[in-house]
C-alpha atoms as a PDB file:
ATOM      1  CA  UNK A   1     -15.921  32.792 -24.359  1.00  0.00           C
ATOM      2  CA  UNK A   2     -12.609  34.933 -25.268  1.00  0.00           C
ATOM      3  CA  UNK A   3     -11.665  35.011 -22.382  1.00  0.00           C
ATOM      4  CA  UNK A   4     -11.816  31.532 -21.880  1.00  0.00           C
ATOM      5  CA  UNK A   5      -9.910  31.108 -25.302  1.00  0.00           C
ATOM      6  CA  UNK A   6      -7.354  33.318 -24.002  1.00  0.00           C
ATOM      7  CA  UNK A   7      -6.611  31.833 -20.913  1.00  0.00           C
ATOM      8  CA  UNK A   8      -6.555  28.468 -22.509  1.00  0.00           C
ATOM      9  CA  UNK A   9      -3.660  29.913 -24.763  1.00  0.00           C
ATOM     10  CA  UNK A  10      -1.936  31.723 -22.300  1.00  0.00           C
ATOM     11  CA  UNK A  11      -1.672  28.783 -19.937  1.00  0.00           C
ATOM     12  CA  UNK A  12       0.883  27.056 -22.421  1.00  0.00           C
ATOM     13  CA  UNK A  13       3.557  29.512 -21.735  1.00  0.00           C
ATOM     14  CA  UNK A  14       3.157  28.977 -17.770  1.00  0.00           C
ATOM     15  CA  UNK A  15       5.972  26.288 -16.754  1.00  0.00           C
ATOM     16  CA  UNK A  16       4.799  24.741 -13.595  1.00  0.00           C
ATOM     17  CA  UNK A  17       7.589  23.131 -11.433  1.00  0.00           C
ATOM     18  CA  UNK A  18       7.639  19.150 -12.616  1.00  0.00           C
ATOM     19  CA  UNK A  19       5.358  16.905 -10.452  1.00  0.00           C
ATOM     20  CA  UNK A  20       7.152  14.876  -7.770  1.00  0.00           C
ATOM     21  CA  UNK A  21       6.973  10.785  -7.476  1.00  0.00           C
ATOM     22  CA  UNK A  22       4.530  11.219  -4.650  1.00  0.00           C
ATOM     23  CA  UNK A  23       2.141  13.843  -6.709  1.00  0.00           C
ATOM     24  CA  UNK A  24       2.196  11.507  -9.607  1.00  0.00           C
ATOM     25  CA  UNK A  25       0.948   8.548  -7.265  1.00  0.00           C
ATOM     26  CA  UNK A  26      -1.609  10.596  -5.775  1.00  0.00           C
ATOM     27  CA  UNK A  27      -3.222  12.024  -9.206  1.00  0.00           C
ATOM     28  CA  UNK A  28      -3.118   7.998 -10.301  1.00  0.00           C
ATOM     29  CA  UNK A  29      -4.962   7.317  -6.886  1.00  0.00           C
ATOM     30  CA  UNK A  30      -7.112  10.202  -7.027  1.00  0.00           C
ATOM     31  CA  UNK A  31      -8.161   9.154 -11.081  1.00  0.00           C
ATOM     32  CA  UNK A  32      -9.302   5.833 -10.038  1.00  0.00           C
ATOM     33  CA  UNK A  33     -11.179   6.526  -7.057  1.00  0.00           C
ATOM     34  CA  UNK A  34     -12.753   8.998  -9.118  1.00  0.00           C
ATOM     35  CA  UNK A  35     -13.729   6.372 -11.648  1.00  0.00           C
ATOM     36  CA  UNK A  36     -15.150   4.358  -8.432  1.00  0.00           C
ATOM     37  CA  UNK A  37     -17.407   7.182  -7.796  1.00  0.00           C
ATOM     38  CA  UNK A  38     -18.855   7.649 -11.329  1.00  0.00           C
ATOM     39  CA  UNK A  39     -19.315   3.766 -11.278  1.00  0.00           C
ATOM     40  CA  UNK A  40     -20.721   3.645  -7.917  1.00  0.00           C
ATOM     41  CA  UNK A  41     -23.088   6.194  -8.930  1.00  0.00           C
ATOM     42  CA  UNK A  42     -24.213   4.745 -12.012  1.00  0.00           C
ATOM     43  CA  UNK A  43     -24.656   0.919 -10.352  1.00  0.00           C
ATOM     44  CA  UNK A  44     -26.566   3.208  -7.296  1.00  0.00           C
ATOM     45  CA  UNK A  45     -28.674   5.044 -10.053  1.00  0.00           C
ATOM     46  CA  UNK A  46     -30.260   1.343 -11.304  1.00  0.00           C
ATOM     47  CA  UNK A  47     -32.254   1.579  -7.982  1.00  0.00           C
ATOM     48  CA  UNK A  48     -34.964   3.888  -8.672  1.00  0.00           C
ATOM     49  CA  UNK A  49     -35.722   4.520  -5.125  1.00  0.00           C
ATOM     50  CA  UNK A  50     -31.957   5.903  -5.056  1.00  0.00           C
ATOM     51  CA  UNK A  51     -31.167   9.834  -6.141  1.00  0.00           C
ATOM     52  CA  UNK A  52     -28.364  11.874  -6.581  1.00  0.00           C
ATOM     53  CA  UNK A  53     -27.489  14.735  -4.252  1.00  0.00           C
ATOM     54  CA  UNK A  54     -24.997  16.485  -6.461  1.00  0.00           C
ATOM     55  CA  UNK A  55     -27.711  19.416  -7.426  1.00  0.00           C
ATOM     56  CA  UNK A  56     -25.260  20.180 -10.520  1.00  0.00           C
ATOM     57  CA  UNK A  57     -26.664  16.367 -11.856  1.00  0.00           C
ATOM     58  CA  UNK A  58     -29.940  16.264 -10.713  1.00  0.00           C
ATOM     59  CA  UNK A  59     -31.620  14.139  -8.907  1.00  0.00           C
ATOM     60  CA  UNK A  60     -32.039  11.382 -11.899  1.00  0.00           C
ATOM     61  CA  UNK A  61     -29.337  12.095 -14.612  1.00  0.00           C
ATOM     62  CA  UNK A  62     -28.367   9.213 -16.876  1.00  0.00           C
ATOM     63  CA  UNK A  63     -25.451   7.637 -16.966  1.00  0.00           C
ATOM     64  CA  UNK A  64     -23.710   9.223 -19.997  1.00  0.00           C
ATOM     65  CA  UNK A  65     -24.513  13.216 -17.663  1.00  0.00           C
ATOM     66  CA  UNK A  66     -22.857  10.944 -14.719  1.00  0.00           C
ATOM     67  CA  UNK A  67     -20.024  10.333 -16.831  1.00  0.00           C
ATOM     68  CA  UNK A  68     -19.833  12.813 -18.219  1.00  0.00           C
ATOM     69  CA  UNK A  69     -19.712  15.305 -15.484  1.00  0.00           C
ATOM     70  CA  UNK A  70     -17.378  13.443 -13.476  1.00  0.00           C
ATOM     71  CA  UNK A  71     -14.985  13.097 -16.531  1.00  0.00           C
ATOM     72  CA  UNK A  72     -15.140  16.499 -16.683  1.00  0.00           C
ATOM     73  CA  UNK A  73     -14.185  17.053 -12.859  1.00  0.00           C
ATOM     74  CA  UNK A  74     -11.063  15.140 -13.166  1.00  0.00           C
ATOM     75  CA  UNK A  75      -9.759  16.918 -16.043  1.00  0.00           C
ATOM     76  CA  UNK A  76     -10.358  20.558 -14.020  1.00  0.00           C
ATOM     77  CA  UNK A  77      -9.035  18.958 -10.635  1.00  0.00           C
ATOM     78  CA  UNK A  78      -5.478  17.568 -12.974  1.00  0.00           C
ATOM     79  CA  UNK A  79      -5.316  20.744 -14.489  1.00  0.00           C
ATOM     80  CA  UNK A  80      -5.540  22.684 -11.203  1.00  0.00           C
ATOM     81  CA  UNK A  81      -3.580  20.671  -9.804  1.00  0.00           C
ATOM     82  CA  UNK A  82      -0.704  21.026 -12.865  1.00  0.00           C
ATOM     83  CA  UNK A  83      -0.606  24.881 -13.037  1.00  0.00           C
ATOM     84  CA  UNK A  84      -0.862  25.330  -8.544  1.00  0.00           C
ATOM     85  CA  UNK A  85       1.813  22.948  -7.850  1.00  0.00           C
ATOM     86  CA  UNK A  86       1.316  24.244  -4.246  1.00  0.00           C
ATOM     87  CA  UNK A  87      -2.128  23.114  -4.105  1.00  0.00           C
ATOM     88  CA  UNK A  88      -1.195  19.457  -5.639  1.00  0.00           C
ATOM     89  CA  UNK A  89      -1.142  17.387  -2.468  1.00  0.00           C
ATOM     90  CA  UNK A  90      -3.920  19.041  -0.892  1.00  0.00           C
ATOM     91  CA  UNK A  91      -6.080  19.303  -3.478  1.00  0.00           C
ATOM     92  CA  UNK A  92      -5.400  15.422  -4.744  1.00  0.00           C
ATOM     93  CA  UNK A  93      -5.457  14.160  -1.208  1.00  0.00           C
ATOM     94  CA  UNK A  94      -8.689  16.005  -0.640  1.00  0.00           C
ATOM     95  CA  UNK A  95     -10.600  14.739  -3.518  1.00  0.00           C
ATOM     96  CA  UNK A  96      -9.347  11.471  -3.152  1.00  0.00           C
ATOM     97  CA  UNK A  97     -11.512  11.588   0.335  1.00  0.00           C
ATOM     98  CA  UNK A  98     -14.071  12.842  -0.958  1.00  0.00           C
ATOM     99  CA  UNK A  99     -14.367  10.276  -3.861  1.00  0.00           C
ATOM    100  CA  UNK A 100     -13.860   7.745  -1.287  1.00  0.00           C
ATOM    101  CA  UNK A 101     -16.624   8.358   0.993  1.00  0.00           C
ATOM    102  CA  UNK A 102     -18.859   8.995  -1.900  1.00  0.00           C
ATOM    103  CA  UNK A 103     -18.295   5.945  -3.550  1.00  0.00           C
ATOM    104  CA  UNK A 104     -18.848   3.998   0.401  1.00  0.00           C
ATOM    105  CA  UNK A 105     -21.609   6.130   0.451  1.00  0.00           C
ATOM    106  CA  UNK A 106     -23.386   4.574  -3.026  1.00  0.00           C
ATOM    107  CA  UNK A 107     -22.087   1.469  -2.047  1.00  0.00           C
ATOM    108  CA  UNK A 108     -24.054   1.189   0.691  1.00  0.00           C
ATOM    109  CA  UNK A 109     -26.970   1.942  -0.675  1.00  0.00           C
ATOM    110  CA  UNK A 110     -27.817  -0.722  -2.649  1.00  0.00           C
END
């Protein structure tokens, strides 16, 4: 837990290189397809023949774990992102697939 601490404190006297207009659109994209996916998950939850496959959830969690998880998620993917500015369009662009074909993927379930 110190550690943790200290990195936490340490991280405010890193100055990451400002994010472009491009990286700015992409973490706004990448934010609300993330909010697709907890909401897709959640409406694809109601269905109790329906499970999750994220083994960090379970295969039943409820919908304040769903949110709670995936609020979590985006925080650690931004801050990534922020502090390995040469990671930020990859990284974005990547999880903004990934949260795309998840939420198709609950869609389609019902």
């Amino acid at each position: 837990m110190k550690y943790l601490i200290i990195f936490i404190l340490l991280t405010g006297c890193v100055t990451p290189r400002p994010w472009t207009k491009t990286e700015k659109t992409m973490a706004i994209i990448s934010i609300g397809t993330g909010i697709a996916d907890g909401w897709s998950t959640i409406h694809m939850l109601n269905n109790p023949n329906n499970y999750e496959r994220n083994p960090s959830l379970g295969k039943h969690p409820s919908d304040s774990e769903v949110i709670m998880y995936l609020s979590l998620w985006e925080m650690a993917c931004l801050g990534i992102a922020h502090y390995f500015p040469k990671t930020r369009v990859w990284l974005l662009g990547g999880k903004i697939i990934i949260d795309t074909t998840c939420t198709i993927n609950n869609v389609n379930l019902d």
